[in-house]
Protein backbone atom coordinates (compact mmCIF):
# COMPACT_ATOMS: atom_id res chain seq x y z
CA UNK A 1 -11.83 59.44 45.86
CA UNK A 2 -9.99 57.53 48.65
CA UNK A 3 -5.83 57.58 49.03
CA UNK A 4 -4.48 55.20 50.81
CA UNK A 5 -0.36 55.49 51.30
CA UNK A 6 2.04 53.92 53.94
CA UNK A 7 2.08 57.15 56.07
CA UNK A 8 1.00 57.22 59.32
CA UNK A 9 0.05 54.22 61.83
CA UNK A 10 -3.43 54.11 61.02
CA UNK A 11 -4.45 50.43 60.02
CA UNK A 12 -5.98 50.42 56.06
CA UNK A 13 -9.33 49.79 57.02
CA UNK A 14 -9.20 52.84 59.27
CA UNK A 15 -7.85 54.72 56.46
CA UNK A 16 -10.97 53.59 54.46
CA UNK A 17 -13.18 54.23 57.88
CA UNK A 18 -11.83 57.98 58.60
CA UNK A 19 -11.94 59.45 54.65
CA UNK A 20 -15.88 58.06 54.15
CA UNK A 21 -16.90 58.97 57.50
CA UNK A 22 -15.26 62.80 57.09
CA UNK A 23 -16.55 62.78 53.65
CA UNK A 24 -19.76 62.17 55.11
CA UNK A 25 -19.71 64.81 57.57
CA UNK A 26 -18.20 67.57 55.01
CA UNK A 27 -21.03 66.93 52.62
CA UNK A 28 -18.81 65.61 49.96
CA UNK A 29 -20.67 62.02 50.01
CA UNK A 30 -24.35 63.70 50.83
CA UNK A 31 -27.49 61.40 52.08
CA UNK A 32 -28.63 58.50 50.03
CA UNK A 33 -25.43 58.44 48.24
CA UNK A 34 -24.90 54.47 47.13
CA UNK A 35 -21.19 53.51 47.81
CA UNK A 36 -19.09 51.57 46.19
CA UNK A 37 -19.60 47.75 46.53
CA UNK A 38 -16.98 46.64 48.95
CA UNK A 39 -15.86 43.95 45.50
CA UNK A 40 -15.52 46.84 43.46
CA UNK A 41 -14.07 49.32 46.25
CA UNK A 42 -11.68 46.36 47.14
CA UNK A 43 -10.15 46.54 43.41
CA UNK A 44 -9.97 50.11 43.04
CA UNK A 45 -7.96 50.34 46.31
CA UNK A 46 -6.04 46.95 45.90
CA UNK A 47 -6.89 46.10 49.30
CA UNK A 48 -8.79 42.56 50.46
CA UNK A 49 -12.47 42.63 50.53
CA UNK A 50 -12.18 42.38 54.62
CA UNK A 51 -10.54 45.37 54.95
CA UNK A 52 -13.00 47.03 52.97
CA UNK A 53 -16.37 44.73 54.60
CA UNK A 54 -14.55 46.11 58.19
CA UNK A 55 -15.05 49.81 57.46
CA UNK A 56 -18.00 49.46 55.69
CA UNK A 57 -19.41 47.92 59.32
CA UNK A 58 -17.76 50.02 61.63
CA UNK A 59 -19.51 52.91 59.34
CA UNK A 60 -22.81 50.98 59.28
CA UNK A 61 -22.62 50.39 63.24
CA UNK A 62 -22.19 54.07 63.58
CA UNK A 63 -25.00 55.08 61.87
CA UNK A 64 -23.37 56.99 58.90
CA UNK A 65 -24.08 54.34 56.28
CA UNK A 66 -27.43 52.19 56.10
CA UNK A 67 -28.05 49.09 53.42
CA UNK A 68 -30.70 48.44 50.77
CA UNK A 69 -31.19 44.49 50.90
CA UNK A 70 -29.97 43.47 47.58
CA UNK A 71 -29.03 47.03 46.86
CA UNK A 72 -25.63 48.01 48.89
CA UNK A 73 -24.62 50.47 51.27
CA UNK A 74 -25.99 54.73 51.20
CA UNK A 75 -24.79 57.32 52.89
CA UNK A 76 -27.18 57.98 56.12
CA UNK A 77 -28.70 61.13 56.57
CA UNK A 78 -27.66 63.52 59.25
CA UNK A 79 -28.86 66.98 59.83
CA UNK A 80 -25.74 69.39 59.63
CA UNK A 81 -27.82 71.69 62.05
CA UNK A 82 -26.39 69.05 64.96
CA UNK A 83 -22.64 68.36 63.73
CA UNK A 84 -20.28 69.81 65.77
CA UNK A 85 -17.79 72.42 64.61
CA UNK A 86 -15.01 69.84 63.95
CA UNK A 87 -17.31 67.80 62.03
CA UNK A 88 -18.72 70.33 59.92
CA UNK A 89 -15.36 71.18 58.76
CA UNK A 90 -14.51 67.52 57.89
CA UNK A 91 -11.37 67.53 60.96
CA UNK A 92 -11.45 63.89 62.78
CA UNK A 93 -12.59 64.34 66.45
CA UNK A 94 -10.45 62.98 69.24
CA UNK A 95 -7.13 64.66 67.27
CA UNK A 96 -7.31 68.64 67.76
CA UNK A 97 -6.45 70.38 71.08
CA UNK A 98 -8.46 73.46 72.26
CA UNK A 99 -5.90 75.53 70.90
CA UNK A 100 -5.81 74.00 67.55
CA UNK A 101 -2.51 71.73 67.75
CA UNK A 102 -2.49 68.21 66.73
CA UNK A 103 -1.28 65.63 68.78
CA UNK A 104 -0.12 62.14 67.42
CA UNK A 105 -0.14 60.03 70.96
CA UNK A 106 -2.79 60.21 73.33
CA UNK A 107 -2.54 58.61 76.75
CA UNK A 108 -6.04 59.62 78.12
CA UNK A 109 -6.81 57.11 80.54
CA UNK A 110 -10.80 56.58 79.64
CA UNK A 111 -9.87 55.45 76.06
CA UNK A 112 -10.01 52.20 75.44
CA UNK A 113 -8.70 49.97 72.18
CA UNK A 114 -10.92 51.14 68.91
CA UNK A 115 -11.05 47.36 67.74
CA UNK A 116 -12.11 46.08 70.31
CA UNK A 117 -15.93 46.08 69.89
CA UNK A 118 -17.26 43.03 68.51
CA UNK A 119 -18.91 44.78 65.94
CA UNK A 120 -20.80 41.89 63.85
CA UNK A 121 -21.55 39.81 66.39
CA UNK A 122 -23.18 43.13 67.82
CA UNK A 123 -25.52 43.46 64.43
CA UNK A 124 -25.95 40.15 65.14
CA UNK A 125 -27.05 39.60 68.47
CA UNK A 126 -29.42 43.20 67.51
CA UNK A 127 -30.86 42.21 64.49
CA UNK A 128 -32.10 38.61 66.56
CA UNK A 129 -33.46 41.02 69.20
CA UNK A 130 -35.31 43.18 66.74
CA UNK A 131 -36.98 39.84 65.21
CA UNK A 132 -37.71 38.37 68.11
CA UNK A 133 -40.14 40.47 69.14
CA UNK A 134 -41.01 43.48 67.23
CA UNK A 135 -43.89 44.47 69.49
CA UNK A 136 -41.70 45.60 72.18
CA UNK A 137 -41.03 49.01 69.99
CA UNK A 138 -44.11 50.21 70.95
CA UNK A 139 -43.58 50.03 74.88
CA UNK A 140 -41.71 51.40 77.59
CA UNK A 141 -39.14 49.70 79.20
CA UNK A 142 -39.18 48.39 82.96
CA UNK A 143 -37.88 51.21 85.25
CA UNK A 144 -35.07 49.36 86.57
CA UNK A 145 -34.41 47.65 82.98
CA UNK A 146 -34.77 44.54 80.83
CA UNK A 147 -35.71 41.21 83.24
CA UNK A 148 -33.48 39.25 80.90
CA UNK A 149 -30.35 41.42 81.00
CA UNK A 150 -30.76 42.26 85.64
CA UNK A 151 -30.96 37.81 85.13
CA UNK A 152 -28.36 37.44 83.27
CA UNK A 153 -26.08 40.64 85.38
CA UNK A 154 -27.30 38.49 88.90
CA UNK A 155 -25.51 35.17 87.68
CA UNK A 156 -22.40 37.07 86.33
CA UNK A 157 -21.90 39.65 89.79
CA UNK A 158 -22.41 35.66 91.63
CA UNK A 159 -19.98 34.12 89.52
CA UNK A 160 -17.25 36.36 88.95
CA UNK A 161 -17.61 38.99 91.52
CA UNK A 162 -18.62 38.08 94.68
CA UNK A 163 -21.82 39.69 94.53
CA UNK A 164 -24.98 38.32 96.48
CA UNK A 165 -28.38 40.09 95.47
CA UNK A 166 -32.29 39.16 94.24
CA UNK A 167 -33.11 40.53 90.49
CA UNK A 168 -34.88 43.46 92.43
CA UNK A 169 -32.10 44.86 94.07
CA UNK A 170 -30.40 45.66 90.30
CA UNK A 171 -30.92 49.06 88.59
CA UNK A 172 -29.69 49.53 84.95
CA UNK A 173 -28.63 53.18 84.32
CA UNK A 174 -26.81 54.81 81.49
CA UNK A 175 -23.45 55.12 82.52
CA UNK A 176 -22.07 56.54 85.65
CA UNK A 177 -23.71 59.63 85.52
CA UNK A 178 -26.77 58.41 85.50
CA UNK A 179 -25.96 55.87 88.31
CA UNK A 180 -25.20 58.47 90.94
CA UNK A 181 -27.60 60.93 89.46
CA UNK A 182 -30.41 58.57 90.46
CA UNK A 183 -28.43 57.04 93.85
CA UNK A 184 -28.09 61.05 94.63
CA UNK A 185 -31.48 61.82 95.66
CA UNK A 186 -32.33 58.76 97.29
CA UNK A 187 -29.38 59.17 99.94
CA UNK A 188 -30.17 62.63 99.94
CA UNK A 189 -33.76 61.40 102.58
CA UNK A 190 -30.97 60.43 105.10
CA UNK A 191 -27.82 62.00 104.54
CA UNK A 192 -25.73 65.46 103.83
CA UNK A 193 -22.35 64.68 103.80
CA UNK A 194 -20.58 62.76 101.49
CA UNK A 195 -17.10 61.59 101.76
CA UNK A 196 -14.65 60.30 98.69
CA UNK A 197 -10.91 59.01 98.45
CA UNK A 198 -8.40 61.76 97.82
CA UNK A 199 -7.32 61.69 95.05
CA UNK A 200 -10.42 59.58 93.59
CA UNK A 201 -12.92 59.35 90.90
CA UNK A 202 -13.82 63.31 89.20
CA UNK A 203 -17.46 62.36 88.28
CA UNK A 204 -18.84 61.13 92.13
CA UNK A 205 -17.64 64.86 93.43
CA UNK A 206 -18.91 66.87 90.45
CA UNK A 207 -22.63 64.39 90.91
CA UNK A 208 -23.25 64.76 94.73
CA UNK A 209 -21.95 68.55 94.85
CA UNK A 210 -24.46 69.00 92.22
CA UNK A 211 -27.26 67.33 94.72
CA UNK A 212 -25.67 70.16 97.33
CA UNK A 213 -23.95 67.51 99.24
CA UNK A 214 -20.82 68.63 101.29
CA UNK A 215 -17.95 66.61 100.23
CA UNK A 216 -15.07 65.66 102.68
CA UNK A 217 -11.68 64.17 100.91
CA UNK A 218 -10.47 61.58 102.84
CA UNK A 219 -6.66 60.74 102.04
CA UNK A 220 -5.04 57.07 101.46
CA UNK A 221 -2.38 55.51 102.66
CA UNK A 222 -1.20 51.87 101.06
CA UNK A 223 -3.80 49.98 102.37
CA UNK A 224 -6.37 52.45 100.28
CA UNK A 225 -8.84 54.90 102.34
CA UNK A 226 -7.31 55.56 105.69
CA UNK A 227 -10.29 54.61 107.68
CA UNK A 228 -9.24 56.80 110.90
CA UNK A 229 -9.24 59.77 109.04
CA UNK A 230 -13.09 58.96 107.38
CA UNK A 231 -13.93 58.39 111.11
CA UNK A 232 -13.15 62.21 111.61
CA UNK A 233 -15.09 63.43 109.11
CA UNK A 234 -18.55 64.06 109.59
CA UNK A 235 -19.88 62.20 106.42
CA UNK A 236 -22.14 59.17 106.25
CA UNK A 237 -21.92 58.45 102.80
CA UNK A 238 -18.57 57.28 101.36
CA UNK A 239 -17.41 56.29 97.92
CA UNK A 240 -15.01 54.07 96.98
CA UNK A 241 -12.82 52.03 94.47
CA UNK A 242 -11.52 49.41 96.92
CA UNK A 243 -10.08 46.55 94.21
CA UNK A 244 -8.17 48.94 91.76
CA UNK A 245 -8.51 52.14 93.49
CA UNK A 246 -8.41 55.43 91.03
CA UNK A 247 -6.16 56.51 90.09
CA UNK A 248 -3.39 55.27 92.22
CA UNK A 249 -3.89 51.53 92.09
CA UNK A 250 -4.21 50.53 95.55
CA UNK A 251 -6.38 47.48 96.54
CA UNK A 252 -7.97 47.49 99.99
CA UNK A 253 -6.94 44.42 102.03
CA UNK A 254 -10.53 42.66 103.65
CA UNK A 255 -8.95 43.56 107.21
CA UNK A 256 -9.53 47.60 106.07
CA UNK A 257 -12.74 46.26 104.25
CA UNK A 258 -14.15 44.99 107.22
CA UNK A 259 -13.14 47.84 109.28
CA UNK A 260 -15.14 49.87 106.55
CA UNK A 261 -18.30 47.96 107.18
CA UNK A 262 -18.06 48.75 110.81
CA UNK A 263 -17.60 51.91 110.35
CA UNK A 264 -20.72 51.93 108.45
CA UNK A 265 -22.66 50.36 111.11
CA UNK A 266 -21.57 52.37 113.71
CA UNK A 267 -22.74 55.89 111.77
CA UNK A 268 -25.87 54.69 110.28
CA UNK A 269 -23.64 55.09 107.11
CA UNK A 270 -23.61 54.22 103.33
CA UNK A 271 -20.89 52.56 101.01
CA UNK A 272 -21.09 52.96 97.64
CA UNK A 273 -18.78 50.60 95.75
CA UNK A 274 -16.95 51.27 92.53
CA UNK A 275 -16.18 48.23 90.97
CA UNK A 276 -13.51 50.31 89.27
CA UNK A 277 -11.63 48.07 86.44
CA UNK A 278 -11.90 45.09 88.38
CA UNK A 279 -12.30 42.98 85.34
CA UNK A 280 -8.86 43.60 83.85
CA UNK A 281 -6.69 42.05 86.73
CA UNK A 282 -3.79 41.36 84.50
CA UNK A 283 -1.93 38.88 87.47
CA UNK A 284 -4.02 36.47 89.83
CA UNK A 285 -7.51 36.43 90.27
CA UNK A 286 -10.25 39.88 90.25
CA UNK A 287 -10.34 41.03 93.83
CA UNK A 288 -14.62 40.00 94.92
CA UNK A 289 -16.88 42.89 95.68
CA UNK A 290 -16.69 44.04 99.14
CA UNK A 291 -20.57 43.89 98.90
CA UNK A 292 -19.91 40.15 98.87
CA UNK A 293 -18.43 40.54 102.70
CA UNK A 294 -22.15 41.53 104.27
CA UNK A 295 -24.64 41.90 101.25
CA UNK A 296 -27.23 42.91 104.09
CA UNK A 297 -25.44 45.89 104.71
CA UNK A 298 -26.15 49.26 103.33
CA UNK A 299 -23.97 48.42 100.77
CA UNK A 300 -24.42 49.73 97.18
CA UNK A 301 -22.43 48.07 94.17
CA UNK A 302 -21.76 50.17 91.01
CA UNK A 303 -20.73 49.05 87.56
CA UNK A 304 -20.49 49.93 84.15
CA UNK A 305 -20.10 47.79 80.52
CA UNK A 306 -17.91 51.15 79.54
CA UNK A 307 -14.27 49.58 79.89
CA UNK A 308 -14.38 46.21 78.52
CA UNK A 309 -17.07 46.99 75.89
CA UNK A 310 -17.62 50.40 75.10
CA UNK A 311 -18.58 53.64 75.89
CA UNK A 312 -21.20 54.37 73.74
CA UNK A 313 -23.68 51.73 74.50
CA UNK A 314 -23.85 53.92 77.53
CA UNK A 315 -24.75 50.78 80.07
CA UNK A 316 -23.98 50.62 83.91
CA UNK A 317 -25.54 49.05 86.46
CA UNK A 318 -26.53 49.50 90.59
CA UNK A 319 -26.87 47.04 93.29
CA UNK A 320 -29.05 48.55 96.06
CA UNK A 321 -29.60 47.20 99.46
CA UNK A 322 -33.29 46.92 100.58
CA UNK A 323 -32.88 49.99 103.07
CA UNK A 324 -32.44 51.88 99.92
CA UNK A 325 -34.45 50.01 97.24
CA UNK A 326 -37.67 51.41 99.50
CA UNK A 327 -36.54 54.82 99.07
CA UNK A 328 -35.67 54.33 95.18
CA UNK A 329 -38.92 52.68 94.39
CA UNK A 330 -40.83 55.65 96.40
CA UNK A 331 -39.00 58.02 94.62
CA UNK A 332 -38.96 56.46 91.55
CA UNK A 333 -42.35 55.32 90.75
CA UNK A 334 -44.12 53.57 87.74
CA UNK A 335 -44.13 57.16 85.72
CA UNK A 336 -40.36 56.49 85.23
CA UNK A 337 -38.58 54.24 82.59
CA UNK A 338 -35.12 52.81 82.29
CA UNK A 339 -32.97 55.46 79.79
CA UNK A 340 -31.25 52.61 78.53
CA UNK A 341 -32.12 51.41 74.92
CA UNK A 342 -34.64 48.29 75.25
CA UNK A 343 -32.59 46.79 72.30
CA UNK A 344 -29.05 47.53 73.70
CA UNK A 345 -30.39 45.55 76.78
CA UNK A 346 -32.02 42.76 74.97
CA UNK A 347 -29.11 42.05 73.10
CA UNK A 348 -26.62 42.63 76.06
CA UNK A 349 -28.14 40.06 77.45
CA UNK A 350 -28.03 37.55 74.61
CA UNK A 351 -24.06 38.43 74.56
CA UNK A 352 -23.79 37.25 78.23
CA UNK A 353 -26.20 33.87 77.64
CA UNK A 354 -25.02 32.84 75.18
CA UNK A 355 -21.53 32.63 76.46
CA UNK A 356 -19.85 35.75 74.38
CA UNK A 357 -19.48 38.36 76.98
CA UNK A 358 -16.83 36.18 79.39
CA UNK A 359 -15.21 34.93 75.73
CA UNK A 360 -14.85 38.76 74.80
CA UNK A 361 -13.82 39.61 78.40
CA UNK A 362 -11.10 36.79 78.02
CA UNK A 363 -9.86 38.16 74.72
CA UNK A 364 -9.97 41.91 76.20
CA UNK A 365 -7.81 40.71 79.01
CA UNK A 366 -5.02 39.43 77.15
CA UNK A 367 -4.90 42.22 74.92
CA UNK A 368 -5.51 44.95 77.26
CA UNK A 369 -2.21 42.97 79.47
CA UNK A 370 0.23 43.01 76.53
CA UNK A 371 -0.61 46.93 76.29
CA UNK A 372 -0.14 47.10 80.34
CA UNK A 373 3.04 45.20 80.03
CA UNK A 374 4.13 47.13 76.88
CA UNK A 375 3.80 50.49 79.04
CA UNK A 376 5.53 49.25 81.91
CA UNK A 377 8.49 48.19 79.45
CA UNK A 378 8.72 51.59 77.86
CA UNK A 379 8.82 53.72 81.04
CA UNK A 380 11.37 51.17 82.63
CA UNK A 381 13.65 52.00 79.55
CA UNK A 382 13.40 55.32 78.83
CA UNK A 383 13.12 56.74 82.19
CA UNK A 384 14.97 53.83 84.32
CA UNK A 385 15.39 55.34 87.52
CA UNK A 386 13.84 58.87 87.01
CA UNK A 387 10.30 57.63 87.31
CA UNK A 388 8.37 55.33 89.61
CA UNK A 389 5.22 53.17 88.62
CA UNK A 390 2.04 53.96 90.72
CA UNK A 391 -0.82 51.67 89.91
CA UNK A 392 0.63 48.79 87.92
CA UNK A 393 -1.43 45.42 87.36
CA UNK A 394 -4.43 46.30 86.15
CA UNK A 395 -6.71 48.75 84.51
CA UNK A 396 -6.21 50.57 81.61
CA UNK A 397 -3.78 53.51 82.85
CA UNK A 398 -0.59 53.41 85.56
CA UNK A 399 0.22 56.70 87.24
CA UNK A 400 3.99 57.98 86.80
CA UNK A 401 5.46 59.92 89.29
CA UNK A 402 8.98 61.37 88.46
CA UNK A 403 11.73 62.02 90.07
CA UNK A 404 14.01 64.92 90.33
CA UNK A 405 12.06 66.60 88.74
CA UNK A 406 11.14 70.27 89.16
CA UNK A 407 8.79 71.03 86.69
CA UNK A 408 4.99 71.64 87.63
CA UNK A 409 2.23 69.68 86.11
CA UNK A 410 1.32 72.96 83.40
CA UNK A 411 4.71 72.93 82.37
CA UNK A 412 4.82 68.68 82.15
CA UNK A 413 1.63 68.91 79.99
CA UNK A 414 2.79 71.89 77.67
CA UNK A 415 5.64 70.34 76.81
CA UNK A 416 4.16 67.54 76.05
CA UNK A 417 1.55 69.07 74.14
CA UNK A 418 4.18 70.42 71.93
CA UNK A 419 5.81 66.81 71.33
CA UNK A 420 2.10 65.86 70.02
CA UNK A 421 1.24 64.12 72.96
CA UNK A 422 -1.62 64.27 75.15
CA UNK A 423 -1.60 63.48 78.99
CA UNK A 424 -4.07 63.59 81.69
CA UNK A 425 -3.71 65.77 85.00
CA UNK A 426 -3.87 63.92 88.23
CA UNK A 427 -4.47 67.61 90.04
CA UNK A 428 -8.36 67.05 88.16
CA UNK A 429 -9.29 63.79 90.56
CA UNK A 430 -7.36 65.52 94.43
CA UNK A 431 -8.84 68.18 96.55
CA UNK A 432 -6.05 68.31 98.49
CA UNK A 433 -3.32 67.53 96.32
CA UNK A 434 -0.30 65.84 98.85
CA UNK A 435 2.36 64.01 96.82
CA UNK A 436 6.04 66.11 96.68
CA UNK A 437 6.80 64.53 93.40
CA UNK A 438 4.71 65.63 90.30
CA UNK A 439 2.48 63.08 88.69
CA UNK A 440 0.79 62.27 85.56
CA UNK A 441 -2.05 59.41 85.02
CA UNK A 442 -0.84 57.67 81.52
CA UNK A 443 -3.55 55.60 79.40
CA UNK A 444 -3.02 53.00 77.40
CA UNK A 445 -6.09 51.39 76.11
CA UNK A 446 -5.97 52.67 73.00
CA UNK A 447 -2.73 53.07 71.58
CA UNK A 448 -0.55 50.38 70.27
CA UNK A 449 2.48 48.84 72.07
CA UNK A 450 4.70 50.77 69.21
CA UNK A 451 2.87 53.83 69.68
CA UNK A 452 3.31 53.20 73.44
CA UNK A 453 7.24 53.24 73.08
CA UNK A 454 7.03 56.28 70.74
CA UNK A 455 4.98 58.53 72.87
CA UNK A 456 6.67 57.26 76.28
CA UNK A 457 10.04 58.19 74.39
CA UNK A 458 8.87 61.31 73.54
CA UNK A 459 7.93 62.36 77.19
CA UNK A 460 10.90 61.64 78.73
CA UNK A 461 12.85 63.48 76.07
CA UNK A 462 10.70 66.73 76.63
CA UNK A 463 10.83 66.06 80.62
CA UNK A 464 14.36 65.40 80.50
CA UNK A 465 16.22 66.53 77.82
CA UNK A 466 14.93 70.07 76.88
C-alpha cells in the first residue's frame, strides 16, 4: 500500500517513485510481481495518470520494473546477494550519514537536478537503436567507441567549444576515471612527474599517484595556475580546469593560456585539459577550449556527459594529440574494446543528431542558472557581510568562504551535520591548504531554490548563532 500526505518536499511522483522502489528492494513487492495499472493506481491514489506514468518510467529506466506488451508493468528481478546494506533494509540511499543521522539538505557539489534526465525520450532514442540493428549485440564495440557518436562529439567540440581534431584523435571512456586511467599509462612512456592546480580536481591526484606518478601542487593566483611557480616544479605533465577552474571558479585569461602552451614547448611537456563545467556559463558566452589555441600541440582535451546529463550513463570523452594517439594505439591494441555500452553510444548519438542534446543543454542552462542565482540570493541574505562568494557564474557549486569566523572546517561540518545538512570539505581537493579564512564548496544542482534558502538559513544559524 502507498501513502501519500503533504509532508515533506518530495514531489508526488517521487513519493510514488521512492515507496515502490524501497518496496522492491525490501522484498515486500518480490520479482514478477504485476503492478498496478498506472489508470487504476491513479484512482486509488487520487493523483493524475502523469504523475503515476512518471514513476512508473523513472522505475522502468532504472531497471526495477520491466513491461509485458499488452500486459503492464512487473517487478524486475534483482539478486539480494548484491543489494547493499541500506537497500536490503528498505532505507533510501543518498539520505543516511556514516554515523546513522539523517540529513534533510544536501549541498554536495557532484549532484545534479533528479528531473533532469530526459527519461522518455531516452527509451526512445534506445528502443530505435535496439531496432535498428539488432546484430550489433553480438559484437564488440570499436576500441575508441561508436563512429557515429566520436562524428557526432567532432561537430559539437567544433561548434561549441573551440575544439579542432580528426574522428581518430577521440577516445570514448566511461567517466573520468576511466579517462585518466587509460591517459595514465600512455604518459607514463615519457613522463614521471605530474603537476595539478592547488586546490584542484580529487580524482586526477588519486589516478596518476595510483600510476606512481609524483605529484607537485602548483598554487593559483586570480588569473588561475600561477605559471612561474609550475615552471619550478619539475613536472612535465600538468592538469588543468582553465574555463571554470575547480573548485574556486577562476577562468584563465588566453595571455596565461598562451604562456601555458609555451611552457609546454619549452619542457617537452603535456596539458591535459578539463573542460570542467564549461557548458553551464550562466552569463556571456562558454569560454573555447584552450586546445582550440594550438590543436597541434601536445594538448589533450577531457570531457564528460556526467553534469548536464547524468552520471550513470557513465560517458566521457578524450581528445589526444597525434604524439600521443601513437602511444595509445600501441598500447592499446585491437584486443581492447570501448567499456562504454554500444547502445548508450548509439543512442547518444541520435540525441545529439537529431538536435536534442543542445535543446536539453539549453533547458539545463536555464534551470541550472535560476538554482545558481537562487544560491547566490540566499547567502547574500542570510550571511550579508559574513561570507564572501568564491566561484560564482557557473557550474553547479560556488565556494563560501566566511568571515570572522573561528571555527575549523570539522567543527563547520558537525554542526551542520546536526542541522541535517550535508556539506562538502574543500581541505579533500588542496595539498597545501593556504586560505586564512575557512571554506566550504556548496552544491546546488539538486536541491530546489526553497530548499536552497532553507538549508543556506540553516548554516548560517549553526555558524553564527550557536
Amino acid at each position: 500500500m502507498i501513502i501519500l500526505n503533504s509532508k515533506g518536499r518530495q514531489t508526488l511522483h517521487d513519493k510514488i517513485y521512492n515507496q515502490i522502489k524501497n518496496k522492491i528492494l525490501s522484498g515486500e513487492l518480490p520479482p514478477t510481481t504485476k503492478l498496478l495499472s498506472i489508470k487504476n493506481l491513479a484512482i486509488e491514489l487520487s493523483v493524475s495518470r502523469n504523475t503515476v506514468d512518471y514513476a512508473y518510467q523513472q522505475l522502468f529506466a532504472e531497471g526495477y520494473i520491466h513491461s509485458k506488451p499488452r500486459s503492464g508493468y512487473y517487478v524486475s528481478f534483482i539478486d539480494p546477494e548484491f543489494l547493499p546494506s541500506h537497500c536490503q533494509t528498505g532505507a533510501p540511499p543518498g539520505q543516511i550519514l556514516k554515523d546513522g543521522k539523517s540529513y534533510s539538505f544536501d549541498f554536495h557539489p557532484a549532484n545534479i537536478s533528479p528531473e533532469s534526465f530526459p527519461v522518455n525520450l531516452w527509451r526512445k532514442l534506445y528502443i530505435d537503436s535496439l531496432k535498428e540493428n539488432p546484430k550489433q549485440l553480438a559484437s564488440y564495440s570499436n576500441r575508441q567507441g561508436d563512429t557515429a557518436l566520436r562524428y557526432e562529439l567532432q561537430k559539437y567540440l567544433a561548434r561549441s567549444r573551440g575544439v579542432s581534431c580528426s574522428l581518430e584523435q577521440i577516445v570514448l571512456c566511461s567517466g573520468l576515471h576511466d579517462s585518466l586511467s587509460i591517459l595514465a599509462p600512455i604518459l607514463k612512456e615519457n613522463h614521471s612527474q605530474f603537476a595539478i592546480e592547488d586546490p584542484g580536481h580529487f580524482i586526477p591526484k588519486t589516478v596518476f599517484r595510483n600510476h606512481s606518478f609524483s605529484i607537485s601542487p602548483v598554487p593559483l593566483n586570480s588569473d588561475g595556475l600561477a605559471i612561474d611557480s609550475l615552471y619550478k616544479t619539475k613536472s612535465t605533465v600538468i592538469y588543468v580546469t582553465p574555463s571554470h577552474q575547480f573548485p574556486l571558479g577562476y577562468i584563465m585569461p588566453v595571455a596565461n593560456r598562451l604562456k601555458l602552451i609555451d611552457w609546454a614547448k619549452n619542457v617537452g611537456g603535456v596539458i591535459i585539459e578539463d573542460d570542467y563545467d564549461s557548458e553551464l556559463r550562466y552569463y556571456g558566452k562558454p569560454i573555447p577550449a584552450l586546445q582550440g589555441l594550438h590543436p597541434e600541440e601536445n594538448i589533450v582535451y577531457v570531457g564528460t556527459f556526467s553534469k548536464v546529463l547524468s552520471p550513470t550513463l557513465r560517458v566521457s570523452y578524450m581528445v589526444l594529440p597525434y604524439q600521443l594517439l601513437t602511444i595509445y594505439n600501441k598500447l592499446f591494441g585491437d584486443d581492447y574494446s570501448t567499456t562504454v555500452s554500444l547502445l548508450d553510444q548509439r543512442t547518444l548519438s541520435k540525441l545529439m543528431e537529431q538536435g536534442y542534446w543542445e535543446r536539453h543543454l539549453r533547458k539545463m542552462r536555464t534551470v541550472y542558472k535560476k538554482k545558481h542565482d537562487a544560491i547566490i540570493q540566499s547567502i547574500h541574505q542570510h550571511f550579508g557581510s559574513q561570507a564572501n562568494i568564491i566561484g560564482q557564474g557557473a557550474g553547479l557549486h560556488v565556494v563560501l568562504e566566511l568571515v570572522d569566523n573561528s571555527l575549523t572546517e570539522e567543527e563547520l561540518i558537525h554542526r551542520a551535520k546536526e542541522r541535517g545538512v550535508r556539506i562538502h570539505p574543500i581541505s579533500s581537493t588542496y595539498l597545501h591548504k593556504s586560505s586564512n579564512n575557512p571554506q566550504i564548496i556548496l552544491g546546488f544542482g539538486s536541491m530546489s531554490s526553497n530548499e536552497i534558502d532553507q538549508g543556506i538559513e540553516l548554516l548560517y544559524k549553526a555558524w553564527y548563532l550557536e
